[in-house]
C-alpha atoms as a PDB file:
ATOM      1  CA  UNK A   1     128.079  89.103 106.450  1.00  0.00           C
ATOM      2  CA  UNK A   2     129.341  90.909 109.926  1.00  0.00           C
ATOM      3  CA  UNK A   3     128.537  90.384 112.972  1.00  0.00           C
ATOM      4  CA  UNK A   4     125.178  89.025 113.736  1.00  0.00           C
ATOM      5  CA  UNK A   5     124.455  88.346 117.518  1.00  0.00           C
ATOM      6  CA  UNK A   6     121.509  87.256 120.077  1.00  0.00           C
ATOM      7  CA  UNK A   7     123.384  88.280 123.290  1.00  0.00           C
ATOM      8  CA  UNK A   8     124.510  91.910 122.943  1.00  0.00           C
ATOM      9  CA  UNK A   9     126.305  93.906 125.337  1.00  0.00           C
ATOM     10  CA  UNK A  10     125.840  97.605 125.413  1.00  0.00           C
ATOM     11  CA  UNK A  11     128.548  99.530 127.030  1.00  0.00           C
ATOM     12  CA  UNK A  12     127.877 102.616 129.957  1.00  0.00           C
ATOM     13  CA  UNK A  13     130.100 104.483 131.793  1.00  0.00           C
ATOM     14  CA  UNK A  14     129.451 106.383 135.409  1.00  0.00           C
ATOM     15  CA  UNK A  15     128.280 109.811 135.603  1.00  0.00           C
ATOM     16  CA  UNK A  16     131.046 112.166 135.027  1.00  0.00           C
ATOM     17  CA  UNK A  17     130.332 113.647 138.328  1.00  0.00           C
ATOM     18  CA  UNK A  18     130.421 110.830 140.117  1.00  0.00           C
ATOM     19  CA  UNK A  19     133.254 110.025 142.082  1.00  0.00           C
ATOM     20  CA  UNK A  20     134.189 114.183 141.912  1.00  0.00           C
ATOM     21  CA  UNK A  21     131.366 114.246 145.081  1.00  0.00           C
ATOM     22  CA  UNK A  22     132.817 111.573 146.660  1.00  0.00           C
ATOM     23  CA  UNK A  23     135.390 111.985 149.775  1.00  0.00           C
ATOM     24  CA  UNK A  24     139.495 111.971 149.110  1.00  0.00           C
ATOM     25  CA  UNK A  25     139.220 108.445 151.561  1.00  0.00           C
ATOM     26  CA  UNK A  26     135.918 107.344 149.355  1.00  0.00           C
ATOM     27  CA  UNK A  27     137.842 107.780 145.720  1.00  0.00           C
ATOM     28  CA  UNK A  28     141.295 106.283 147.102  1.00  0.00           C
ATOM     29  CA  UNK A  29     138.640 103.077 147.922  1.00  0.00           C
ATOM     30  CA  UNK A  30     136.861 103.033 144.454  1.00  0.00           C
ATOM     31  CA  UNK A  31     140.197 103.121 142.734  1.00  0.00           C
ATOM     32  CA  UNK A  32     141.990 100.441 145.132  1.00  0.00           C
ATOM     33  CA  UNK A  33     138.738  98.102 144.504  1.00  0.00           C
ATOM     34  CA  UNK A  34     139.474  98.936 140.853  1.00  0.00           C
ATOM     35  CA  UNK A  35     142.738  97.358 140.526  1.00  0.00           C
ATOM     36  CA  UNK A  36     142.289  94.300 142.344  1.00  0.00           C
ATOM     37  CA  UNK A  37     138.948  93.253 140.894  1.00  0.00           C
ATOM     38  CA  UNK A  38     138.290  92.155 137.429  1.00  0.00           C
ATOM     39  CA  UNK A  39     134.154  91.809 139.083  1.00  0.00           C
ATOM     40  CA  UNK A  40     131.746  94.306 138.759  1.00  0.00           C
ATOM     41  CA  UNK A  41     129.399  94.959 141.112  1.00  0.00           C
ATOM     42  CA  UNK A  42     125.984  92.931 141.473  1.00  0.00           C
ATOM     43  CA  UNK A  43     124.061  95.539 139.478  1.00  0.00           C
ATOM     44  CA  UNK A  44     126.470  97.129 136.531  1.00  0.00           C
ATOM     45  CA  UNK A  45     124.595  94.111 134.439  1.00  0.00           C
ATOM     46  CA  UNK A  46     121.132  94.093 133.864  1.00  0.00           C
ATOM     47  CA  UNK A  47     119.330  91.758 131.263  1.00  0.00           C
ATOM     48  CA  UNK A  48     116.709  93.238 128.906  1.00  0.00           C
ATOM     49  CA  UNK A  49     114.736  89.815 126.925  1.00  0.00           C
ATOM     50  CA  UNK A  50     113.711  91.651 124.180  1.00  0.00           C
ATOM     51  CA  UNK A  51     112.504  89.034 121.344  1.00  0.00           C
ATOM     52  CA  UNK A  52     112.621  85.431 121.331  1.00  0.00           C
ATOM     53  CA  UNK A  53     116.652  84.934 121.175  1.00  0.00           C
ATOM     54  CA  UNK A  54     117.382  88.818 120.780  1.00  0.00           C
ATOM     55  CA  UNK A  55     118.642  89.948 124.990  1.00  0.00           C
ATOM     56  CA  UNK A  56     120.464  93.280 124.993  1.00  0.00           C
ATOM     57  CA  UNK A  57     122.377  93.407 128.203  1.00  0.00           C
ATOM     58  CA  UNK A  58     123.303  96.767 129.745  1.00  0.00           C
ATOM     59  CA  UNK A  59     126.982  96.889 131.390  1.00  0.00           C
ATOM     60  CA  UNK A  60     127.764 100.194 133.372  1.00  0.00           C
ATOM     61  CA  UNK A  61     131.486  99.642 133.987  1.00  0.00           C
ATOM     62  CA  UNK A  62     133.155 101.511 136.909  1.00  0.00           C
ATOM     63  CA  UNK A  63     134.725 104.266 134.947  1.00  0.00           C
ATOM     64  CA  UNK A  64     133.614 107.866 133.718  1.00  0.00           C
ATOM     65  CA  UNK A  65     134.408 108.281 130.051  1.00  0.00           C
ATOM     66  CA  UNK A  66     136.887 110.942 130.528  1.00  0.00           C
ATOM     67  CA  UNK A  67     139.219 108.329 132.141  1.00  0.00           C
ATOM     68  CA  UNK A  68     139.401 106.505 129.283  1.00  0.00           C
ATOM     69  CA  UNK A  69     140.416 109.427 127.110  1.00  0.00           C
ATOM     70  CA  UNK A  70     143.975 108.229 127.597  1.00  0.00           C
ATOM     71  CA  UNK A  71     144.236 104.969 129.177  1.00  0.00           C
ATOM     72  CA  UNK A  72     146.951 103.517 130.866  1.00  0.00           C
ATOM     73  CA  UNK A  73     148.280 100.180 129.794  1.00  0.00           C
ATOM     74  CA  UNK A  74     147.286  98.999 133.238  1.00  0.00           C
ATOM     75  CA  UNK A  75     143.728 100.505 132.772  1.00  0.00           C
ATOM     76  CA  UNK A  76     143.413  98.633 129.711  1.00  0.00           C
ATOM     77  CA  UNK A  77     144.502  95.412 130.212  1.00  0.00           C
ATOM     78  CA  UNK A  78     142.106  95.337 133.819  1.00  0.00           C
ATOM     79  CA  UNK A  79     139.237  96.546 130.985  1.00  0.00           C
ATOM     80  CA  UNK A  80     140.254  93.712 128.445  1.00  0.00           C
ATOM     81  CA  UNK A  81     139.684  91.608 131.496  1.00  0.00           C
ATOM     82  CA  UNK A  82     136.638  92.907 132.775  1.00  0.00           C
ATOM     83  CA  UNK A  83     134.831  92.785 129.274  1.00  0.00           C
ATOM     84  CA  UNK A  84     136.106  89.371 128.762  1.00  0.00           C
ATOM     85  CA  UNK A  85     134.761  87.965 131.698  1.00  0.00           C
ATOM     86  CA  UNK A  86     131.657  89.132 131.352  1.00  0.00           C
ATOM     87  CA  UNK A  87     131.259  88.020 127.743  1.00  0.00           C
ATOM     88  CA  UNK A  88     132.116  85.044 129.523  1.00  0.00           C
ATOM     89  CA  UNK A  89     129.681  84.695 132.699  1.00  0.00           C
ATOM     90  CA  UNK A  90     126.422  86.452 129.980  1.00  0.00           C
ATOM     91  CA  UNK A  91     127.214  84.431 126.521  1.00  0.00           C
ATOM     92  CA  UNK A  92     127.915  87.703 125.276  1.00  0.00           C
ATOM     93  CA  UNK A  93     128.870  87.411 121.129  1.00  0.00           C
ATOM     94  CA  UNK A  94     130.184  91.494 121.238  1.00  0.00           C
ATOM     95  CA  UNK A  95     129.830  94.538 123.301  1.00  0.00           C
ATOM     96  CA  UNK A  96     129.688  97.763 121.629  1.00  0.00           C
ATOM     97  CA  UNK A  97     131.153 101.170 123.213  1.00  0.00           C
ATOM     98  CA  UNK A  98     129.323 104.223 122.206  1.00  0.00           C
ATOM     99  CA  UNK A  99     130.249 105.831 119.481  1.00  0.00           C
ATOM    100  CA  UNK A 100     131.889 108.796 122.242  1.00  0.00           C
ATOM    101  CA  UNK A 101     134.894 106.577 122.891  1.00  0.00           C
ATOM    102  CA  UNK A 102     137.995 107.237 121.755  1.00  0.00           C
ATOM    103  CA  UNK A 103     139.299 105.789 119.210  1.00  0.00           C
ATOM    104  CA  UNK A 104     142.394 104.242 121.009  1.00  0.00           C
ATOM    105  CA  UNK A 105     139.965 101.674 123.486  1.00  0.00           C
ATOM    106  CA  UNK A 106     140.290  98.701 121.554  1.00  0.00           C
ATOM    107  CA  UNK A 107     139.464  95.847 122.794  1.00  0.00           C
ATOM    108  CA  UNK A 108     139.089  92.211 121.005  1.00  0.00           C
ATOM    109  CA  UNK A 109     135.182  91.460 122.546  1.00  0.00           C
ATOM    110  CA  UNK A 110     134.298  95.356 122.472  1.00  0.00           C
ATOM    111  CA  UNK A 111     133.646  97.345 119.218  1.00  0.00           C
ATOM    112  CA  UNK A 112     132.291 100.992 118.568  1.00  0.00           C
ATOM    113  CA  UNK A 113     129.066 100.616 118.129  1.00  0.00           C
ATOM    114  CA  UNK A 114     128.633 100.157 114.319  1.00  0.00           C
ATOM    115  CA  UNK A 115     124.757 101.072 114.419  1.00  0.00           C
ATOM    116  CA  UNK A 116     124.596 104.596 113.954  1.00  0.00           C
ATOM    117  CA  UNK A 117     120.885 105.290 112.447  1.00  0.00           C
ATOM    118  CA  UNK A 118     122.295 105.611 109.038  1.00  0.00           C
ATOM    119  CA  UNK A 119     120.685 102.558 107.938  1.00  0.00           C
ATOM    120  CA  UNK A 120     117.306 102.589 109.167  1.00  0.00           C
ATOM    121  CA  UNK A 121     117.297 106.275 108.278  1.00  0.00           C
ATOM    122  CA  UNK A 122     117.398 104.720 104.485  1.00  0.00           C
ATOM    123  CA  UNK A 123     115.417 102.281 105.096  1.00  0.00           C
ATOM    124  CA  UNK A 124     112.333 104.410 106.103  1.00  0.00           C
ATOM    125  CA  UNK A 125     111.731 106.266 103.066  1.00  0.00           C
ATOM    126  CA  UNK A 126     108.090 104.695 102.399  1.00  0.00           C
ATOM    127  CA  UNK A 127     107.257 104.944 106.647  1.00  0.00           C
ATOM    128  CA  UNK A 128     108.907 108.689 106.014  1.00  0.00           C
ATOM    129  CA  UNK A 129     106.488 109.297 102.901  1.00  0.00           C
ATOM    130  CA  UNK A 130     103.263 109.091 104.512  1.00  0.00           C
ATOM    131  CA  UNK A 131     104.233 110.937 107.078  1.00  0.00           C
ATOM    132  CA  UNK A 132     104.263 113.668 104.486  1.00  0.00           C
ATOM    133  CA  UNK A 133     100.960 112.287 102.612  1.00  0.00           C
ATOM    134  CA  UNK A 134      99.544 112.582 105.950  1.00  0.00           C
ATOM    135  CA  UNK A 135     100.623 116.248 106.282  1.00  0.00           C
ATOM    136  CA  UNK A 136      99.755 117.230 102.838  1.00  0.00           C
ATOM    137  CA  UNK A 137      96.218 115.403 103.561  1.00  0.00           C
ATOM    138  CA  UNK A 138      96.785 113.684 100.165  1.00  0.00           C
ATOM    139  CA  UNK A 139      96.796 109.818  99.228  1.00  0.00           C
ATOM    140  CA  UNK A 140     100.197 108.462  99.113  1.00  0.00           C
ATOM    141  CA  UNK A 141      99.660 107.134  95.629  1.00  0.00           C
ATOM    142  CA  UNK A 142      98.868 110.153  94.629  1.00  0.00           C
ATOM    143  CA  UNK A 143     101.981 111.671  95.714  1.00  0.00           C
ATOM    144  CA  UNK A 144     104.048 112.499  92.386  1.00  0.00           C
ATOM    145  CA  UNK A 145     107.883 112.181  93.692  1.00  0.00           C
ATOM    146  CA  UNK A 146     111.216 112.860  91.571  1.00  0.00           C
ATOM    147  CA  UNK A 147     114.608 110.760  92.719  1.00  0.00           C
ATOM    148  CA  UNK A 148     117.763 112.698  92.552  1.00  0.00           C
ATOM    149  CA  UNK A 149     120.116 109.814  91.729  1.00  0.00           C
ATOM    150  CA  UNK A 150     123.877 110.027  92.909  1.00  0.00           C
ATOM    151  CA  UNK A 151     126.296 107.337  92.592  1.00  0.00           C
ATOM    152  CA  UNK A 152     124.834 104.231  94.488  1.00  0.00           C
ATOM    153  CA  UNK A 153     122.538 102.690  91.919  1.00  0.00           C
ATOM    154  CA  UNK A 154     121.454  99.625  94.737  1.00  0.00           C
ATOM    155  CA  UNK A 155     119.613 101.649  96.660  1.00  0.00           C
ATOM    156  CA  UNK A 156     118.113 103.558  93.771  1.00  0.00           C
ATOM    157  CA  UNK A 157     116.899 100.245  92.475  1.00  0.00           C
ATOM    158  CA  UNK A 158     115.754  99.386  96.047  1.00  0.00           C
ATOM    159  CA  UNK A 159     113.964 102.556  96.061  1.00  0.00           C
ATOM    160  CA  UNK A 160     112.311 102.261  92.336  1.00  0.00           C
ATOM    161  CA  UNK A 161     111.050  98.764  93.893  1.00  0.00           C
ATOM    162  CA  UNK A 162     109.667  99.907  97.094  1.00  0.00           C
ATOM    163  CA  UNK A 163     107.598 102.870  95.320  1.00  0.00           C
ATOM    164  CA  UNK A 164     106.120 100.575  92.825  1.00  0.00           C
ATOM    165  CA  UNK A 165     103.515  99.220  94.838  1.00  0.00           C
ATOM    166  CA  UNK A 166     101.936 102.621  96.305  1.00  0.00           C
ATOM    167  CA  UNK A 167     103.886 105.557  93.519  1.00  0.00           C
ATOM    168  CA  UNK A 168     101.925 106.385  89.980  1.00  0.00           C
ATOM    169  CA  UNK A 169     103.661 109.285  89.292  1.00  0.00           C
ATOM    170  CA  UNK A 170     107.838 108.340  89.465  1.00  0.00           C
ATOM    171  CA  UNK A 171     110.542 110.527  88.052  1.00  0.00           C
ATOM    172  CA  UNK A 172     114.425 109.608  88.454  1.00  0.00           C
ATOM    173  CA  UNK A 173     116.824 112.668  87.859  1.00  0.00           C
ATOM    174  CA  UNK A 174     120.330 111.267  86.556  1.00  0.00           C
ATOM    175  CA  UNK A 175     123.237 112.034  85.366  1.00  0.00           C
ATOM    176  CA  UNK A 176     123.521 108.232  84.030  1.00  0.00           C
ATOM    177  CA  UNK A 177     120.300 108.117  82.205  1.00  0.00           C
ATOM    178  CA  UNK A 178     121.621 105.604  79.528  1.00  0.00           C
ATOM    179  CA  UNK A 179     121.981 103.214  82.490  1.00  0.00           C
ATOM    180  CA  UNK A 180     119.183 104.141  84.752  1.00  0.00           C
ATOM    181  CA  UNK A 181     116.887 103.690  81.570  1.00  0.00           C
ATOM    182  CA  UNK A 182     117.811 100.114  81.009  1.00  0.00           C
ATOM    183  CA  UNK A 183     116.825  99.918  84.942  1.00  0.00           C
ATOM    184  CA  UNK A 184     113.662 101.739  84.685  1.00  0.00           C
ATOM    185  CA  UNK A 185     113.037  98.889  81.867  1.00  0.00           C
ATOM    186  CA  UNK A 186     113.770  95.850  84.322  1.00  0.00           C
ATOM    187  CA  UNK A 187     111.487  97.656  86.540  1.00  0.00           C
ATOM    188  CA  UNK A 188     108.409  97.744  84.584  1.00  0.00           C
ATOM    189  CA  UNK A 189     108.951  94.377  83.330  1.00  0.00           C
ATOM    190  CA  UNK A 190     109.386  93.035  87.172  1.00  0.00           C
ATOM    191  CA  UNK A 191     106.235  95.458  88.640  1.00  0.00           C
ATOM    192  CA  UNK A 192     104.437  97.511  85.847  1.00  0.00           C
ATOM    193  CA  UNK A 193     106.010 101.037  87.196  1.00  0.00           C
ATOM    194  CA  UNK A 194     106.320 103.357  84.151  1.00  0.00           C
ATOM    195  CA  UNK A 195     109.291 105.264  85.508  1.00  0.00           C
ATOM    196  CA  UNK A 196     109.923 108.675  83.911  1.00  0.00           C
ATOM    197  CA  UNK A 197     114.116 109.020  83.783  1.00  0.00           C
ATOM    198  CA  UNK A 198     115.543 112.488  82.706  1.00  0.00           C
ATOM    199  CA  UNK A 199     118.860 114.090  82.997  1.00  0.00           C
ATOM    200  CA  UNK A 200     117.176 117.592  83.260  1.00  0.00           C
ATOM    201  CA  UNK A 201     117.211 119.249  86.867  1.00  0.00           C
ATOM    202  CA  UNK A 202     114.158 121.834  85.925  1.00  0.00           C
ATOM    203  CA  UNK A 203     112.413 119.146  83.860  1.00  0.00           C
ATOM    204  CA  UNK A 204     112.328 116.146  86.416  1.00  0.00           C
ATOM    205  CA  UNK A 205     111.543 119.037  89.169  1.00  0.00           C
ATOM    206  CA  UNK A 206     108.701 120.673  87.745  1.00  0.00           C
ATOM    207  CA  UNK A 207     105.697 118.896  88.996  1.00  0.00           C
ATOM    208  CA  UNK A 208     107.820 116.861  92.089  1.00  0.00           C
ATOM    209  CA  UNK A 209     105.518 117.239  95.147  1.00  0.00           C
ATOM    210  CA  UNK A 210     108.191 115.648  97.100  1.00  0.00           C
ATOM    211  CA  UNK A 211     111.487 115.542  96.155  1.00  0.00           C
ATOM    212  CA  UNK A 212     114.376 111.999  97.562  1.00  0.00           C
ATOM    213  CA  UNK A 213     117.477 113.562  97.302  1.00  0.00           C
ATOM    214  CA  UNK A 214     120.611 110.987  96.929  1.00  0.00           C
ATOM    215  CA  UNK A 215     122.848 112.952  95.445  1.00  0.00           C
ATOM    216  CA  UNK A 216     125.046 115.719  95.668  1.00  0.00           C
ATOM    217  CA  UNK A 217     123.524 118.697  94.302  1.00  0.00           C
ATOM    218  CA  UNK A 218     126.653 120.617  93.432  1.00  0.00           C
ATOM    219  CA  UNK A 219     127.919 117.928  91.246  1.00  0.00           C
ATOM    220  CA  UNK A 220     124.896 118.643  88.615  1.00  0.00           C
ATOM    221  CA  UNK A 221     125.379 121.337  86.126  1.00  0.00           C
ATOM    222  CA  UNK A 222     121.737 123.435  86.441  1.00  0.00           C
ATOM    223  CA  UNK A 223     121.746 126.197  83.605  1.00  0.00           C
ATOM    224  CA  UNK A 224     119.352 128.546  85.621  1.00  0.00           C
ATOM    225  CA  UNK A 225     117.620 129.156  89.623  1.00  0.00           C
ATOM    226  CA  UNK A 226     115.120 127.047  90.546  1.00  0.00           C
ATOM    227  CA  UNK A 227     112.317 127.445  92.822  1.00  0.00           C
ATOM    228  CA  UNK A 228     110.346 124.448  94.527  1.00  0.00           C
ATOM    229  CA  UNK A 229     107.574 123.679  96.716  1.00  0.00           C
ATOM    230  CA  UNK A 230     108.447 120.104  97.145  1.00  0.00           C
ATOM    231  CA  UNK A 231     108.731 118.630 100.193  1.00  0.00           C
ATOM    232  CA  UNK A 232     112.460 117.191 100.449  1.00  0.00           C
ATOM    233  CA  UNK A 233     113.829 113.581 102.081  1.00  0.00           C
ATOM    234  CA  UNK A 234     117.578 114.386 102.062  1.00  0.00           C
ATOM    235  CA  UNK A 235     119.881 111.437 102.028  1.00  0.00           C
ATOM    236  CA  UNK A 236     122.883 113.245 100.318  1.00  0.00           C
ATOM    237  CA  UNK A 237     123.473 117.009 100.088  1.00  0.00           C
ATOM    238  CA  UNK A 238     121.095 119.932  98.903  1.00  0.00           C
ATOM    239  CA  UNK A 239     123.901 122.697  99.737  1.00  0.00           C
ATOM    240  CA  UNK A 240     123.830 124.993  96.326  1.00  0.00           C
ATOM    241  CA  UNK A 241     122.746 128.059  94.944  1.00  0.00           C
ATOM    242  CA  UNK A 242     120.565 127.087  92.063  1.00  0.00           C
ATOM    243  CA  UNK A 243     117.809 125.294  93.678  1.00  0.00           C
ATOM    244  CA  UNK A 244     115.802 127.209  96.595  1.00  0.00           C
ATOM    245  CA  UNK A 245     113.237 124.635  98.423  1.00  0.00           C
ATOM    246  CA  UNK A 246     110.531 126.738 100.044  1.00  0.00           C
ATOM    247  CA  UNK A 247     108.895 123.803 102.017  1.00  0.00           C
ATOM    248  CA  UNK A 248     110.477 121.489 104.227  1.00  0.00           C
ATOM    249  CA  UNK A 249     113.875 119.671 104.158  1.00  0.00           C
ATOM    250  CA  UNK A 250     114.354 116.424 106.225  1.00  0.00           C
ATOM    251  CA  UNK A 251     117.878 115.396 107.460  1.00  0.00           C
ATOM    252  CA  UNK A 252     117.199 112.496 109.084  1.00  0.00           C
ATOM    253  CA  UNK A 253     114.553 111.441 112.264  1.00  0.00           C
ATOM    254  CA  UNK A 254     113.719 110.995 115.557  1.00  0.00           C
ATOM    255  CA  UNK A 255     112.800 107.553 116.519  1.00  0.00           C
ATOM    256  CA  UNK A 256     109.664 106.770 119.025  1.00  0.00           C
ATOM    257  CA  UNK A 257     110.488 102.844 120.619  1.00  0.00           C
ATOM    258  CA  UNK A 258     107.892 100.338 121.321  1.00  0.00           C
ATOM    259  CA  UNK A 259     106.667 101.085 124.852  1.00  0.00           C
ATOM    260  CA  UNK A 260     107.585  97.850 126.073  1.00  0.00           C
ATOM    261  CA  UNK A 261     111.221  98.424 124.850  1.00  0.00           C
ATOM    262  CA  UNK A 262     111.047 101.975 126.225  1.00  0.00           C
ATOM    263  CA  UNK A 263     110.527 100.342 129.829  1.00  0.00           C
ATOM    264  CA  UNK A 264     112.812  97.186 129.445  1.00  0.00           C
ATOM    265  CA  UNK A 265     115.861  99.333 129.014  1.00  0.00           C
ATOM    266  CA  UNK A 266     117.460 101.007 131.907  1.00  0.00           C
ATOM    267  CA  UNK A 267     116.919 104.766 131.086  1.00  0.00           C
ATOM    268  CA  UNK A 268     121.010 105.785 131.434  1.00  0.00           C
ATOM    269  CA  UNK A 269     121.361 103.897 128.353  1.00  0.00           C
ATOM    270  CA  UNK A 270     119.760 106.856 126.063  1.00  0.00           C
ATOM    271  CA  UNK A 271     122.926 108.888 127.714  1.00  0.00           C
ATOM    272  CA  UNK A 272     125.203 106.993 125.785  1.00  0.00           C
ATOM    273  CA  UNK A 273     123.001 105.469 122.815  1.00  0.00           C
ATOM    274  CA  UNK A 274     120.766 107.771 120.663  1.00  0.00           C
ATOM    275  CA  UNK A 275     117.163 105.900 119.812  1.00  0.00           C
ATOM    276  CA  UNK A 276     117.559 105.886 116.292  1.00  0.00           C
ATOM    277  CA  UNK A 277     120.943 103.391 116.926  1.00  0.00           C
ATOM    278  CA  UNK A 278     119.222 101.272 119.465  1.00  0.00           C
ATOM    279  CA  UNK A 279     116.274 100.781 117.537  1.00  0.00           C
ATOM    280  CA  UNK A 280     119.370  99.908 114.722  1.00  0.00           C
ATOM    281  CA  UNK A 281     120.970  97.314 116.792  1.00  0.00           C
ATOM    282  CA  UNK A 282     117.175  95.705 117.798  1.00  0.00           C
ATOM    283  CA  UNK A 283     115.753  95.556 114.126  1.00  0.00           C
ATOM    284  CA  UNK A 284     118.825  94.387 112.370  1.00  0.00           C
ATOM    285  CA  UNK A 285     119.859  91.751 114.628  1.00  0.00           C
ATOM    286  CA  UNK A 286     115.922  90.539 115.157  1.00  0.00           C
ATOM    287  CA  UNK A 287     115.960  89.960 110.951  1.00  0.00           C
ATOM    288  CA  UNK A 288     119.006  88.577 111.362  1.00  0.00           C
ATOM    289  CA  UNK A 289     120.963  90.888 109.107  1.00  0.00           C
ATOM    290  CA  UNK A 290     123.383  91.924 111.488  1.00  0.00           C
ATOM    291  CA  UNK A 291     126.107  94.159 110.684  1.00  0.00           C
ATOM    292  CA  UNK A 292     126.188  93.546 107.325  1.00  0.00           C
ATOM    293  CA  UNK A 293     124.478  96.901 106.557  1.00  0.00           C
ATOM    294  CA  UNK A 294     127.413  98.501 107.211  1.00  0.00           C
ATOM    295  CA  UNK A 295     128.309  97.934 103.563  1.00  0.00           C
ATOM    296  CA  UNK A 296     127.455  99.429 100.396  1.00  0.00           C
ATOM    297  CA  UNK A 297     125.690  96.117  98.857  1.00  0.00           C
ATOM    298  CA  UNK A 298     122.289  96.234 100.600  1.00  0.00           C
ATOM    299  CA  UNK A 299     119.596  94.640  98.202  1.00  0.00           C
ATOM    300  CA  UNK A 300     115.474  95.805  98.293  1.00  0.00           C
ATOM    301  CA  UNK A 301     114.397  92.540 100.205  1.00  0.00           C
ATOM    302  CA  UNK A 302     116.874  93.916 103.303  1.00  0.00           C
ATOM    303  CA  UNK A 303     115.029  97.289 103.296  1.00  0.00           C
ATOM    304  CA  UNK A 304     112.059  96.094 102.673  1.00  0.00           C
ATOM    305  CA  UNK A 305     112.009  93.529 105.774  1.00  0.00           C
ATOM    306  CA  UNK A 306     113.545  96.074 107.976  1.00  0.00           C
ATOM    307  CA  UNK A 307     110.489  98.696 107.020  1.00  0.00           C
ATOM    308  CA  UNK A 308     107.672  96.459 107.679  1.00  0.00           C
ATOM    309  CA  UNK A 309     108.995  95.169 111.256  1.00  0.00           C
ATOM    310  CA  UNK A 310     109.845  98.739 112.458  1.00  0.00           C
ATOM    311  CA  UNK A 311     106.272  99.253 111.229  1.00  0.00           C
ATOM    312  CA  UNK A 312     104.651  95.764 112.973  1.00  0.00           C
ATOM    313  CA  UNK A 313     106.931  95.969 116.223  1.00  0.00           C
ATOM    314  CA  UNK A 314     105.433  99.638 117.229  1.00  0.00           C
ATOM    315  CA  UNK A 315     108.251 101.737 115.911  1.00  0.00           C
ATOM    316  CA  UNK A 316     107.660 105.239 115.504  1.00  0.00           C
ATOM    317  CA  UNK A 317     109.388 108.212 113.444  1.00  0.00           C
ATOM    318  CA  UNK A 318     109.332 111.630 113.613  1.00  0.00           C
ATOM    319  CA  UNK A 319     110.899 113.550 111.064  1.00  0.00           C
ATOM    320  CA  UNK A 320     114.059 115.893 111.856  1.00  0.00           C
ATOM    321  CA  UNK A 321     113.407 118.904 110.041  1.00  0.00           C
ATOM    322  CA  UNK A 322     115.801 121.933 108.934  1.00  0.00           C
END
């Protein structure tokens, strides 16, 4: 299941320039007061209470990150220290560095963050799709979208499921169609969805207003250019030469936090931590799904639950476009 925690630590570092300012006599203190205390200082901790049983603590530990590029046994061992103590004193389940470190600081209570966006990128296809109704000034039912299908069929299915209340017109694009038929059957026995599943490229693009895009594109074989005005959510690869999309692409997105998270967290935190992995870390461990996400096998009712709280907490998303 991975880790799923109410007490989590999230890891800072000083400001690279700090220390450089400082006086010869002022450094040779710092570092001293380094090695002979495992304590950090009154206010490297501070306590955010997000949800009932959800705290995200903040930890700025006495070190730039470019000191830790190569640390010294002795460096490590008074970190391992540090981090467990304060696990210790804060009921701290797991700190997580940013995803910056180096690979070689590993320590048992401290992990690289694990939350990277990836996730709740996925997850917001449906909060991503209105966006686009909204743009296009056109009901989201109305909306006629095509799937691109690449190898992972549970978030296809996860997909097919979440469009059935709010798509009419649904088109999956496969390379497995014998397969993805038998699915598109389960699906209209389970919802009522009629889903449309061809393995032609121009055919299943032809009328696509908008165009979800799990695949990579250069693994299809497409017998001739192709033009489109769809609007495209990209969660695989559209680099090729046979399809040209004249309207927007989007990569992934910008995430707008609740305003009452926005002034809970001490602002040095977005230094280390984009949004889009905070608001990762908050969601997942608040549905008490945890890491578990970092996996492949990730069923509807996960992104389902994790859509509608971004959407009831105050979430916001704005697209990423290229």
């Amino acid at each position: 299941m991975g880790y799923l925690m109410s007490n989590i630590g999230l890891i800072l570092f000083c400001d690279e320039k700090e220390g450089k300012r400082n006086g010869i006599i002022k450094n040779i203190f710092i570092i001293l007061k380094r090695l002979v205390s495992s304590k950090l200082p009154d206010d490297a901790v501070k306590k955010a209470e997000l949800y009932d049983g959800l705290n995200i603590f903040t930890v700025r530990l006495p070190y730039r990150l470019s000191e830790l590029k190569k640390p010294s046994r002795f460096k490590m061992r008074r970190l391992k220290k540090i981090i467990k103590k304060l696990c210790l004193d804060y009921s701290i389940e797991k700190c997580f560095f940013p995803d910056s470190v180096p690979d070689e600081l590993n320590i048992d209570l401290c992990i690289k963050n694990p939350f990277l966006g990836h996730f709740l990128y996925k997850a917001l296809l449906v909060n991503i799709l209105k966006k686009i109704s909204d743009k296009k000034g056109k009901d989201i039912r109305e909306l006629s979208v095509a799937i691109i299908h690449g190898k992972d069929n549970n978030l296809l299915y996860s997909y097919i499921n979440m469009l059935s209340s709010i798509s009419k017109f649904l088109t999956i694009i496969t390379k497995k169609k014998e397969s993805i038929d038998n699915m598109a059957d389960d699906i209209f026995e389970e919802t009522g969805l009629s889903v449309r599943v061809t393995d032609n490229m121009i055919s299943g693009m032809e009328d696509a207003e908008v165009v979800v895009n799990l695949a990579d594109l250069w693994d299809f074989n497409i017998s001739k250019n192709i033009k489109s005005n769809a609007s495209v959510i990209n969660y695989g690869s559209v680099k090729t030469d046979k399809i040209r999309f004249s309207d927007i692409v989007i990569n992934a997105v910008d995430i707008v936090l609740p305003k009452k998270i926005e002034r809970m967290m001490e602002k040095d935190v977005f230094k280390f931590y984009k949004r889009i992995e905070l608001s990762e870390i908050i969601l997942l461990n608040k549905v008490k799904i945890g890491t578990c996400t970092t996996g492949d096998d990730v069923d509807y009712s996960v992104i389902d639950e994790v859509a509608r709280q971004f959407e009831n907490e105050g979430f916001g998303l704005i697209p990423i476009i290229s």
